[in-house]
C-alpha atoms as a PDB file:
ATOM      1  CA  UNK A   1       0.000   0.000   0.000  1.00  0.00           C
ATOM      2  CA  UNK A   2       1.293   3.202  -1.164  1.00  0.00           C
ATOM      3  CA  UNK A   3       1.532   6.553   1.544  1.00  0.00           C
ATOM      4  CA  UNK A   4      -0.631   9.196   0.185  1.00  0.00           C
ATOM      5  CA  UNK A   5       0.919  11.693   3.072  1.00  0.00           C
ATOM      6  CA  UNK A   6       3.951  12.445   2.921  1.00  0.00           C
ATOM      7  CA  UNK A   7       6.737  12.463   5.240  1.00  0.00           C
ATOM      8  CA  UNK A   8       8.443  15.951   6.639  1.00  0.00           C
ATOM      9  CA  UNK A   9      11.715  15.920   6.101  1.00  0.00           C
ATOM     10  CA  UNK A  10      13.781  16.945   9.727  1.00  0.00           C
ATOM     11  CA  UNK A  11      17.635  17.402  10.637  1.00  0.00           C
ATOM     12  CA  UNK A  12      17.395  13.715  11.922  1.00  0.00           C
ATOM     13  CA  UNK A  13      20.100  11.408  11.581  1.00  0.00           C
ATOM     14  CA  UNK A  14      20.368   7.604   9.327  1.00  0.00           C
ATOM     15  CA  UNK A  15      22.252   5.026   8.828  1.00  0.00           C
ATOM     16  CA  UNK A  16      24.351   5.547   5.262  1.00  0.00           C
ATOM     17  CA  UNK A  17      23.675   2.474   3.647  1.00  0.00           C
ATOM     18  CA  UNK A  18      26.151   0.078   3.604  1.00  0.00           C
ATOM     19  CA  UNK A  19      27.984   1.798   6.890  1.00  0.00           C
ATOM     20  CA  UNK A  20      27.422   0.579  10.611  1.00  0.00           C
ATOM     21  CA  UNK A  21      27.799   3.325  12.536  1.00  0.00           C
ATOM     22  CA  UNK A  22      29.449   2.931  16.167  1.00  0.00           C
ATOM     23  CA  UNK A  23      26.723   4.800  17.979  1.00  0.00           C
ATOM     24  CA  UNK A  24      23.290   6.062  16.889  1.00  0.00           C
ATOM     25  CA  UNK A  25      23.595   8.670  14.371  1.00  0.00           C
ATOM     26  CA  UNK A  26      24.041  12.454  16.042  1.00  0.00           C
ATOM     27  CA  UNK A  27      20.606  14.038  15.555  1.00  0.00           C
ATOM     28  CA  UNK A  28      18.644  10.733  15.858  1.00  0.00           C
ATOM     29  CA  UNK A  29      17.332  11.301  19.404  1.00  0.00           C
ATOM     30  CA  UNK A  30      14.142  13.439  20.112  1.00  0.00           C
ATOM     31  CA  UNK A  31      12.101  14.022  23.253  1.00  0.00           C
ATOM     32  CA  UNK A  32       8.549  12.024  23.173  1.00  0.00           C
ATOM     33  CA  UNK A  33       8.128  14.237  26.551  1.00  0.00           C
ATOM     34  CA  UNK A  34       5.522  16.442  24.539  1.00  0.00           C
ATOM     35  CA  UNK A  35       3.558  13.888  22.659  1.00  0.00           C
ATOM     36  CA  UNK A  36       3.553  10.830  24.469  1.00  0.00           C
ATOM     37  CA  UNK A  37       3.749  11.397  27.989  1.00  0.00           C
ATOM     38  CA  UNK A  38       4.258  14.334  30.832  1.00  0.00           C
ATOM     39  CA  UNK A  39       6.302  12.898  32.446  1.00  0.00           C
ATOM     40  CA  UNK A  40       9.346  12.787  30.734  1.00  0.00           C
ATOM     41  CA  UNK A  41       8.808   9.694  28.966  1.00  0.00           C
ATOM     42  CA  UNK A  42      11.811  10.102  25.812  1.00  0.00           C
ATOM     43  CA  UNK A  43      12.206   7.653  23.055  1.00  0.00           C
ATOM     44  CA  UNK A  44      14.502   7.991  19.793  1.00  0.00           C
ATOM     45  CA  UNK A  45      13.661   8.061  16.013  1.00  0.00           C
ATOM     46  CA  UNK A  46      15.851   7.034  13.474  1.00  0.00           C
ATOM     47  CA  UNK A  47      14.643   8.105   9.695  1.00  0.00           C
ATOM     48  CA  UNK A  48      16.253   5.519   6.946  1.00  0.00           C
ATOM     49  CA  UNK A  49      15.612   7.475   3.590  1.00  0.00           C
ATOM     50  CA  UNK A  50      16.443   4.580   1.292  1.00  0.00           C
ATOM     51  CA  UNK A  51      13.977   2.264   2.628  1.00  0.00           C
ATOM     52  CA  UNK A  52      11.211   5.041   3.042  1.00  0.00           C
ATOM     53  CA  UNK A  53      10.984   4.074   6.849  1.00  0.00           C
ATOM     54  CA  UNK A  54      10.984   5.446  10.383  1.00  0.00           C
ATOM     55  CA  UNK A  55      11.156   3.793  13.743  1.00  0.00           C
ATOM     56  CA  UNK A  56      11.030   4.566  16.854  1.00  0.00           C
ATOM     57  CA  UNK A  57      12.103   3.154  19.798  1.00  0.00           C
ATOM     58  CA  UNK A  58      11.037   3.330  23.672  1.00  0.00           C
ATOM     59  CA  UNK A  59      13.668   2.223  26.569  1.00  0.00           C
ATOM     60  CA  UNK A  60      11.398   0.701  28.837  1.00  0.00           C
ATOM     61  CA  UNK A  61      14.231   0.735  31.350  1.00  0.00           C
ATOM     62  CA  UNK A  62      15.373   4.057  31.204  1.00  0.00           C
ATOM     63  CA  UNK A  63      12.131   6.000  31.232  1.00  0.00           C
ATOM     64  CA  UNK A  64      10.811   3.145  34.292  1.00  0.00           C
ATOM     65  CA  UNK A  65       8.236   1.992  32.314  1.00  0.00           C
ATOM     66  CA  UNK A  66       9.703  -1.854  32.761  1.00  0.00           C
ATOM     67  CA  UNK A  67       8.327  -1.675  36.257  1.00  0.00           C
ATOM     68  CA  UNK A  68       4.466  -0.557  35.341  1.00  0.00           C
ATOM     69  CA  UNK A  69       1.947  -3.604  35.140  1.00  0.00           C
ATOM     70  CA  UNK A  70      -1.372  -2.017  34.362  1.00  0.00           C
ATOM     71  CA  UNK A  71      -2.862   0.944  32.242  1.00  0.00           C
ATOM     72  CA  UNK A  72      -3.990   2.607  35.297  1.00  0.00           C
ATOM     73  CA  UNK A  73      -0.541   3.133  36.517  1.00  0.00           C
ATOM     74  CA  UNK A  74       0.535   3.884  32.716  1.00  0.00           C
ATOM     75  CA  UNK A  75      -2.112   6.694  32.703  1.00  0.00           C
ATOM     76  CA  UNK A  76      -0.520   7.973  36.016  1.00  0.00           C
ATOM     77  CA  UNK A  77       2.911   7.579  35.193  1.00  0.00           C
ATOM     78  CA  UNK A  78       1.987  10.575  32.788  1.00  0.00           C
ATOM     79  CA  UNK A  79       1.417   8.175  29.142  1.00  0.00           C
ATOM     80  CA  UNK A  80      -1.675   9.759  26.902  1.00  0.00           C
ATOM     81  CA  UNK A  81      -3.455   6.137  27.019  1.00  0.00           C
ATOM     82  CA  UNK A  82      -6.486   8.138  26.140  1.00  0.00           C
ATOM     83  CA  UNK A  83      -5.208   8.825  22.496  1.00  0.00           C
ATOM     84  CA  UNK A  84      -6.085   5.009  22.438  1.00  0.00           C
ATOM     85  CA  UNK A  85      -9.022   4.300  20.721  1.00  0.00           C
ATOM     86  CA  UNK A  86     -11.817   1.413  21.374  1.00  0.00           C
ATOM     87  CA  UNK A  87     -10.635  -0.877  18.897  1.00  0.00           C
ATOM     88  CA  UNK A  88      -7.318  -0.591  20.529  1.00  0.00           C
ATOM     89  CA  UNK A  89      -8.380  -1.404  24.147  1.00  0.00           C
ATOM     90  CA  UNK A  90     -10.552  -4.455  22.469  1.00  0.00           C
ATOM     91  CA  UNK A  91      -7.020  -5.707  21.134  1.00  0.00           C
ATOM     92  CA  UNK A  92      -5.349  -5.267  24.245  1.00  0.00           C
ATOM     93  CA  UNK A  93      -7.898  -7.238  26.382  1.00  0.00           C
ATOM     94  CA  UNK A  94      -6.993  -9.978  24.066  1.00  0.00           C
ATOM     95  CA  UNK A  95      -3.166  -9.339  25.053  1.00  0.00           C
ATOM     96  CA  UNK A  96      -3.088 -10.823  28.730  1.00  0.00           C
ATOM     97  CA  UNK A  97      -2.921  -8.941  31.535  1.00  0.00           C
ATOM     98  CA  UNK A  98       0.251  -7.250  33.337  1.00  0.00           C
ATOM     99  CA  UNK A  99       3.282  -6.250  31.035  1.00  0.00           C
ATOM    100  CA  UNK A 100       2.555  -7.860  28.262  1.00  0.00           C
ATOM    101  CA  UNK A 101      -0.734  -5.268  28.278  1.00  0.00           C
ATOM    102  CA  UNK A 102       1.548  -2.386  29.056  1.00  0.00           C
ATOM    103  CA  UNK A 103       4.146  -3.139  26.190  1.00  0.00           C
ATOM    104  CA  UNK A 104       0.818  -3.765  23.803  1.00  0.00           C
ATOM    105  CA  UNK A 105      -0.369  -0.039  24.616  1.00  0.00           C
ATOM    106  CA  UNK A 106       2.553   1.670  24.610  1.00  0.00           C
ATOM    107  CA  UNK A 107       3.311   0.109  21.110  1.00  0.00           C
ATOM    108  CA  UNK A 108       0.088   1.712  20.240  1.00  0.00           C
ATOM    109  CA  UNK A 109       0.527   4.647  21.798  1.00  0.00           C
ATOM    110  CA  UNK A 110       4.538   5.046  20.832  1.00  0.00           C
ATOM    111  CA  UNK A 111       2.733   4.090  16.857  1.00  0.00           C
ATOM    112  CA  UNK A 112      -0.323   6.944  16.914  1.00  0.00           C
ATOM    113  CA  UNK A 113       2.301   9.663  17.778  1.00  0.00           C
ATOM    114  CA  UNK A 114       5.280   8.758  15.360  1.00  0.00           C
ATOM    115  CA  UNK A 115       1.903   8.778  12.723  1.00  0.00           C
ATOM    116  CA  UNK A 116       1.278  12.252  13.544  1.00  0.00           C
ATOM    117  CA  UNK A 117       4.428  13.695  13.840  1.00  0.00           C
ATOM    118  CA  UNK A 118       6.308  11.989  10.551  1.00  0.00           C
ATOM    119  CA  UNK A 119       3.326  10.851   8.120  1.00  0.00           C
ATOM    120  CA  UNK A 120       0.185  13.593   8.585  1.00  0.00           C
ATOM    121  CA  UNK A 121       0.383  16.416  11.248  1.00  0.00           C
ATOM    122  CA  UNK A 122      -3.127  17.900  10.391  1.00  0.00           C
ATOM    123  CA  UNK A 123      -4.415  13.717  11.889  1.00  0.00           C
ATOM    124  CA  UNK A 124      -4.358  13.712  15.840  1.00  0.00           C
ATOM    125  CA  UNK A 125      -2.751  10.472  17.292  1.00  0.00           C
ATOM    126  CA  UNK A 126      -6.393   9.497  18.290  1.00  0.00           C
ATOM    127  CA  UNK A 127      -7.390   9.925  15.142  1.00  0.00           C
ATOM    128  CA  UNK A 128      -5.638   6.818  13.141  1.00  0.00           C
ATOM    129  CA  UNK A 129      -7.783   4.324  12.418  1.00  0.00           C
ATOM    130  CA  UNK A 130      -5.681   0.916  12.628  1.00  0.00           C
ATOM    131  CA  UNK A 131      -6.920  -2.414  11.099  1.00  0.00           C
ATOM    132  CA  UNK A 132      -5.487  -5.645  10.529  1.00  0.00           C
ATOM    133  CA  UNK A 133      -5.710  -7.706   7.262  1.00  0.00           C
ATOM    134  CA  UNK A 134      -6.159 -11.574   7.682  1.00  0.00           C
ATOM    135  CA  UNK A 135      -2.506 -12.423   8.540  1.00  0.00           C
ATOM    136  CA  UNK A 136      -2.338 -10.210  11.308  1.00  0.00           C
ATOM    137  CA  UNK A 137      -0.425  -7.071  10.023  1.00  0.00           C
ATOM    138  CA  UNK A 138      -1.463  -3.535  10.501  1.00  0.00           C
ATOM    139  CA  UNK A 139      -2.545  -1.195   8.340  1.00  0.00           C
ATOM    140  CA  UNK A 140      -3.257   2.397   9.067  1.00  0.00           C
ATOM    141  CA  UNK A 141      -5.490   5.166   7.672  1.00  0.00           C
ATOM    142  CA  UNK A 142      -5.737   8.528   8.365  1.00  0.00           C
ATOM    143  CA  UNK A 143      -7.214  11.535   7.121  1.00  0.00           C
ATOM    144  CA  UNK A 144      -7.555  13.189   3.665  1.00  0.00           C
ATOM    145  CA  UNK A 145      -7.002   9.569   2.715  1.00  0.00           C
ATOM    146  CA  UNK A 146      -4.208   8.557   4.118  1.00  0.00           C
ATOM    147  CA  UNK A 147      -2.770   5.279   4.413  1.00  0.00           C
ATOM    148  CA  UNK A 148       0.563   3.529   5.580  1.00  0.00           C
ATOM    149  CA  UNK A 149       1.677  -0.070   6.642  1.00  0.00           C
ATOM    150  CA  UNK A 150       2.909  -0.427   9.859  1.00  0.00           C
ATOM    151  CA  UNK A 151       4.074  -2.837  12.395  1.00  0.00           C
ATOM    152  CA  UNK A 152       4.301  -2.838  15.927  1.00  0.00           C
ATOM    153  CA  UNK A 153       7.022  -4.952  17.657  1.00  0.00           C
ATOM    154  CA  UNK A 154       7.195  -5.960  21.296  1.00  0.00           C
ATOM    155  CA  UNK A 155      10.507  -7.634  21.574  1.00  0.00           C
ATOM    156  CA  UNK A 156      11.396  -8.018  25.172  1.00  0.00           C
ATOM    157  CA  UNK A 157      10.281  -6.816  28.516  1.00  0.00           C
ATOM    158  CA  UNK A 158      12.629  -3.507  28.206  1.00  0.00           C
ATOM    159  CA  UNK A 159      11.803  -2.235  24.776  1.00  0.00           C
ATOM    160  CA  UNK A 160       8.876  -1.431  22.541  1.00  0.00           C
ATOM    161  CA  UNK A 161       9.654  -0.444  18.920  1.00  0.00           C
ATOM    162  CA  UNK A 162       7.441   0.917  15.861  1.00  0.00           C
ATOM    163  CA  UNK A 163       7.693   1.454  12.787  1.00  0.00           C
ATOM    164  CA  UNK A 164       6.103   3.293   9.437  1.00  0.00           C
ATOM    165  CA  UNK A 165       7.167   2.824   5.601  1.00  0.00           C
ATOM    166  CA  UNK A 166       6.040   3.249   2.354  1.00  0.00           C
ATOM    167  CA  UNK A 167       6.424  -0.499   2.055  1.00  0.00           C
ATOM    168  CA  UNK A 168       5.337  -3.738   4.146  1.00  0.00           C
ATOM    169  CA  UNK A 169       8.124  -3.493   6.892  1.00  0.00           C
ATOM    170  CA  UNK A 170       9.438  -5.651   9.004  1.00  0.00           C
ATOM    171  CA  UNK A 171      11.861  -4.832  12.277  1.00  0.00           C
ATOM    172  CA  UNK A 172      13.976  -6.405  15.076  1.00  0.00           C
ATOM    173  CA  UNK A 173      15.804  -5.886  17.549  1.00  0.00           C
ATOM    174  CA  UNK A 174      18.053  -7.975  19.570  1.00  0.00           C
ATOM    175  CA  UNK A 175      21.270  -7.971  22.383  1.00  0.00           C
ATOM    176  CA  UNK A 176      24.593  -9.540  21.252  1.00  0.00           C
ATOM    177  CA  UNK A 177      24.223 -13.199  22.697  1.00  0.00           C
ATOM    178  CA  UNK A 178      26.200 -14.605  25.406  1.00  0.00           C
ATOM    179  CA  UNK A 179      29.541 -16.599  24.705  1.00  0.00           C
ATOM    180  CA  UNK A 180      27.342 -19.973  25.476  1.00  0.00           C
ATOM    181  CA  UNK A 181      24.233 -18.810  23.489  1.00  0.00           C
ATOM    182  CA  UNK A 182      26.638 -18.086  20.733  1.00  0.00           C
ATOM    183  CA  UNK A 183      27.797 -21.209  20.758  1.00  0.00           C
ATOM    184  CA  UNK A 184      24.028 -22.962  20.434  1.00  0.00           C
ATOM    185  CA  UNK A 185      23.280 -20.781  17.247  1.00  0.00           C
ATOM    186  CA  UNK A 186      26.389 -22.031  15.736  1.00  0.00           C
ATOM    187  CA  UNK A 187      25.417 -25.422  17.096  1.00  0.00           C
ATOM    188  CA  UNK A 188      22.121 -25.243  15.204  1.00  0.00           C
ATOM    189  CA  UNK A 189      21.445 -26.795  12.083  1.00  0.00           C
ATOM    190  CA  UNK A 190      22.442 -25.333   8.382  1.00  0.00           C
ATOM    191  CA  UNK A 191      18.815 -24.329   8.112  1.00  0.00           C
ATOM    192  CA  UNK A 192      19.653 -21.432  10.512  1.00  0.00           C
ATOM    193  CA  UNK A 193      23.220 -20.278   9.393  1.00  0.00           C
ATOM    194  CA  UNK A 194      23.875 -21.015   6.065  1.00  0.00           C
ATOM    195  CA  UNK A 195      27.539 -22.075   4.816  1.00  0.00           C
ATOM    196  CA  UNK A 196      28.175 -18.835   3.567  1.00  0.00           C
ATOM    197  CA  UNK A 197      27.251 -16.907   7.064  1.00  0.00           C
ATOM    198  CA  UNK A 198      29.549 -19.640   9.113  1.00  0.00           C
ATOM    199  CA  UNK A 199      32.327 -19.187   6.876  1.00  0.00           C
ATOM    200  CA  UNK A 200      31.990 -15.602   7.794  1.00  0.00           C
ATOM    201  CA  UNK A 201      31.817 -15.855  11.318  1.00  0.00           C
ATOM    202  CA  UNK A 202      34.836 -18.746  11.050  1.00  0.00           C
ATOM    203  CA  UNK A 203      37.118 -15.847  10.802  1.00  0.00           C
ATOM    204  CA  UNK A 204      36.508 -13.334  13.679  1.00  0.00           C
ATOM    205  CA  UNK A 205      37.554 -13.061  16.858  1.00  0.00           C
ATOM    206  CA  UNK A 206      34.471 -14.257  19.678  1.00  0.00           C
ATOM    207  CA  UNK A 207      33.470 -10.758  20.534  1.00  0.00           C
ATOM    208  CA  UNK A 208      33.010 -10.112  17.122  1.00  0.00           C
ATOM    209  CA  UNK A 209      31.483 -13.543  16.408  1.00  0.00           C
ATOM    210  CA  UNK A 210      28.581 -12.204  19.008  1.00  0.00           C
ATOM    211  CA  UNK A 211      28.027  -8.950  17.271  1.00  0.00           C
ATOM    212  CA  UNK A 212      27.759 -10.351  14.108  1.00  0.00           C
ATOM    213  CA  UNK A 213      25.866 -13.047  14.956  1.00  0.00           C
ATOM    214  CA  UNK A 214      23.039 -10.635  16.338  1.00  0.00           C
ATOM    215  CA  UNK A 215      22.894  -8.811  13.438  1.00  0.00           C
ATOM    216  CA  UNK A 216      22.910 -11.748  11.085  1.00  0.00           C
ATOM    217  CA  UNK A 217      19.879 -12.567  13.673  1.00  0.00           C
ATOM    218  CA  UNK A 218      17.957  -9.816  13.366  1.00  0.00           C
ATOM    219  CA  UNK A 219      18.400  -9.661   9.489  1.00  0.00           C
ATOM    220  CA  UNK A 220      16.840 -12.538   9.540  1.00  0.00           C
ATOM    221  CA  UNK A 221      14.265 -12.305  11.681  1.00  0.00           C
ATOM    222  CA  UNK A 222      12.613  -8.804   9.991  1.00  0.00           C
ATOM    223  CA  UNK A 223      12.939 -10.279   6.354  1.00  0.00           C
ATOM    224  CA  UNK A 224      10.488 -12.970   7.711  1.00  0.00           C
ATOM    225  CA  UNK A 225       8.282 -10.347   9.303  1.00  0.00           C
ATOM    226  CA  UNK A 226       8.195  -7.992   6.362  1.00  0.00           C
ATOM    227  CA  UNK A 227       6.923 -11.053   4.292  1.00  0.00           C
ATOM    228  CA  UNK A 228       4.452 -11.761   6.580  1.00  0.00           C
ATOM    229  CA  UNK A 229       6.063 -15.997   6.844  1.00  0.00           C
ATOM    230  CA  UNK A 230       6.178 -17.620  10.139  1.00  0.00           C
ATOM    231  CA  UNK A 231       9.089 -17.304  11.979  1.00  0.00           C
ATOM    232  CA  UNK A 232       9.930 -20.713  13.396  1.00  0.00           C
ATOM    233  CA  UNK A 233       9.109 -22.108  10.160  1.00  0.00           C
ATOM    234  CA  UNK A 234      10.891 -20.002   7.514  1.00  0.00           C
ATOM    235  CA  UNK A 235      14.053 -18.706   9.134  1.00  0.00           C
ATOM    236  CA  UNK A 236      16.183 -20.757   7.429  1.00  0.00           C
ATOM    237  CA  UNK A 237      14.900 -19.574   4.578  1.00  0.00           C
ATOM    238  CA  UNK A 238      16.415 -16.637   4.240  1.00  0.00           C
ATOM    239  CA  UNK A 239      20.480 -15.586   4.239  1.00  0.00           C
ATOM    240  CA  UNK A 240      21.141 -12.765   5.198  1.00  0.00           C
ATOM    241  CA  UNK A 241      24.788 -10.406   4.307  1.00  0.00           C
ATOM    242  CA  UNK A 242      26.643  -8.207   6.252  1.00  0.00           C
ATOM    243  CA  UNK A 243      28.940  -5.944   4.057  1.00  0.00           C
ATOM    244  CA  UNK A 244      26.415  -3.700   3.570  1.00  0.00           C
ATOM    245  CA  UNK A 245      23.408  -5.193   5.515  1.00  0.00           C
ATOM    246  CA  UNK A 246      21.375  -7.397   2.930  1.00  0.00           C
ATOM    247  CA  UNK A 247      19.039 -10.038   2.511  1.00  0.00           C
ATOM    248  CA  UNK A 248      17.402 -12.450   0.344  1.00  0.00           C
ATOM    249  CA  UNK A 249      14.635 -15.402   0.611  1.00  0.00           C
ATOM    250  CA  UNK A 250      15.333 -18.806  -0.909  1.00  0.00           C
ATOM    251  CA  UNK A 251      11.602 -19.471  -2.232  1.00  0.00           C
ATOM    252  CA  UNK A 252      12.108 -20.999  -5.170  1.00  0.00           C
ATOM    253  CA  UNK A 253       9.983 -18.431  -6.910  1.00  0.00           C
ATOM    254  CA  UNK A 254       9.848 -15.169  -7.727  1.00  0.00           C
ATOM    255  CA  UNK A 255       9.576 -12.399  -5.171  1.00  0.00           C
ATOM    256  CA  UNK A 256       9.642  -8.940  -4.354  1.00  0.00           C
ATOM    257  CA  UNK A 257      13.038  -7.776  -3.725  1.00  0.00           C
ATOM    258  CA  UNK A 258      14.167  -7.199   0.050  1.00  0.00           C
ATOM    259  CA  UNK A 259      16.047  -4.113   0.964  1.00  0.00           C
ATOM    260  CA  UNK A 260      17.759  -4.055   4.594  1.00  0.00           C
ATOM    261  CA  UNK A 261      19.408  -1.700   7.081  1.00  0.00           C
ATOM    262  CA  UNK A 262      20.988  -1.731  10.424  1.00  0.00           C
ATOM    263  CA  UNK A 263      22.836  -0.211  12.854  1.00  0.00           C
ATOM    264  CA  UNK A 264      23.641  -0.256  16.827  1.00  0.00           C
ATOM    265  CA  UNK A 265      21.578   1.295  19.880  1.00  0.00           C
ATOM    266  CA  UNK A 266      21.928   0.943  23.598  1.00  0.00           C
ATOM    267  CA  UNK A 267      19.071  -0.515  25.598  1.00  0.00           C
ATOM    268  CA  UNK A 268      18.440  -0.612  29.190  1.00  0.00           C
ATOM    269  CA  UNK A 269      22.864  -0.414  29.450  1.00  0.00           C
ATOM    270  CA  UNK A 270      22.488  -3.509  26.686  1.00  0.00           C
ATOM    271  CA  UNK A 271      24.076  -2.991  23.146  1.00  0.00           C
ATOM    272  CA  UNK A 272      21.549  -3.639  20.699  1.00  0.00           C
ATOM    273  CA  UNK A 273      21.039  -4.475  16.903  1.00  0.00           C
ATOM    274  CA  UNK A 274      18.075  -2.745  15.027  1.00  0.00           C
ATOM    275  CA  UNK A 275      17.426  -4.564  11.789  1.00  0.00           C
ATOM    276  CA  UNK A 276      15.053  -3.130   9.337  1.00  0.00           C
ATOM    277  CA  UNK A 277      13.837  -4.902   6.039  1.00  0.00           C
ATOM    278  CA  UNK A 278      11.172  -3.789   3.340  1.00  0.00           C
ATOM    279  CA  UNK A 279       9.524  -5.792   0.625  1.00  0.00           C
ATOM    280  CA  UNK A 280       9.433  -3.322  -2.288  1.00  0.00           C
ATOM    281  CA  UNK A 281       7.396  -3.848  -5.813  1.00  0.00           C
ATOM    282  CA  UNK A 282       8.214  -6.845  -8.260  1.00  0.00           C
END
């Protein structure tokens, strides 16, 4: 589905495609204080021009939100959960109860205002009407006929992370595994890690085996979710490059082509990998 707003070009940072950057580009960061919460609440945008996308991304952790288990003390810990619509709190009844419920509307809530402020402006967060087709994915409209895929992902108890494209999208984001889980990925079968990828991890040091290894990972992991497959099922299906960031599905038939980006962000004190993949037009 095609964006019929546009998006409003800031000073904000990307990734250069092709380059890993050490940190988060400068520039990338801006205050949610305003839009999503009064209370401080701050999250981080990064814009990636070539793949027409923009995420955001909420440290549970560092704004305290980790430690909130209901949307009553959400609401008082200063998050606009009434920018929520009923739809929204239908979905989120269907999400369990606890964090899992807090992550789900914060997602929501993190999505709604990252709508407003990049894609449409003159649409108020509360505004966005979100759907879901038959596999599950989102899909948003606004105003003045405005649409835009979108995906919400809930990765771990200490971040939330959404994104918007011009394109079905798919993100992830993961830590750099432990020496011993490093071990058990490279202990898993070639329908994981390909011949290719463990030839390329053969020759690094182990610290560098771990960081590549995550972002090999997360590659991975949004090319599945950008094509809408099943995870568990299809991971080995697709191989996934480093030098620059890249990705392709082994299908046997003819598909879309996959563009990819990454780079590094710090997460509750945790080094992180942020993959993002889109599906563009055949």
């Amino acid at each position: 589905m095609t964006v019929v707003g546009t998006f409003h070009p800031t000073s904000v940072g990307h990734p250069p495609s092709g380059e890993i950057p050490a940190t988060v580009p400068a520039g990338s960061s801006w205050s949610l204080s305003e839009q999503i919460s009064t209370a401080g609440v701050s999250g981080m945008t990064t814009h990636v021009p070539e793949l027409g996308v923009w995420t955001a991304v909420l440290d549970l952790v560092a704004t305290g939100l980790d430690c909130v288990h209901d949307l009553d003390s959400l609401a008082a810990a200063g998050v606009a959960v009434d920018v929520l619509d009923s739809d929204d709190l239908a979905e989120l009844a269907l999400a369990g109860s606890g964090p899992r419920r807090v992550r789900a509307a914060l997602g929501k809530v993190l999505l709604r205002r990252l709508l407003t402020d990049r894609v449409d402006p003159t649409v108020a967060p509360q505004e966005w009407q979100l759907s879901r087709t038959g596999s599950g994915r989102l899909i948003v409209h606004g105003g003045s006929g405005t649409t835009c895929p979108a995906i919400v992902v809930l990765q771990s108890p200490d971040v939330v992370v959404a994104a918007i494209a011009s394109d079905p999208v798919g993100v992830d984001v993961e830590a750099e595994p432990s020496p011993q889980m490093a071990d058990d990925l490279l202990g898993y079968s070639s329908e994981l890690i390909d011949p290719e990828e463990r030839r390329w991890l053969a020759g690094l040091s182990p610290a560098q085996v771990r960081e590549d290894l995550a972002r090999l990972w997360t590659l991975k992991r949004a090319a599945v979710s950008a094509m809408g497959m099943h995870v568990l099922l299809d991971l080995g299906l697709v191989r996934a490059r480093l030098s620059p960031p890249s990705v392709r599905a082994d299908l046997g038939l003819s598909r879309s082509p996959l563009s990819a980006s990454q780079w590094p962000v710090t997460i509750g004190g945790t080094r992180r990998w942020i993959s993002v993949v889109t599906v563009g037009s055949e």
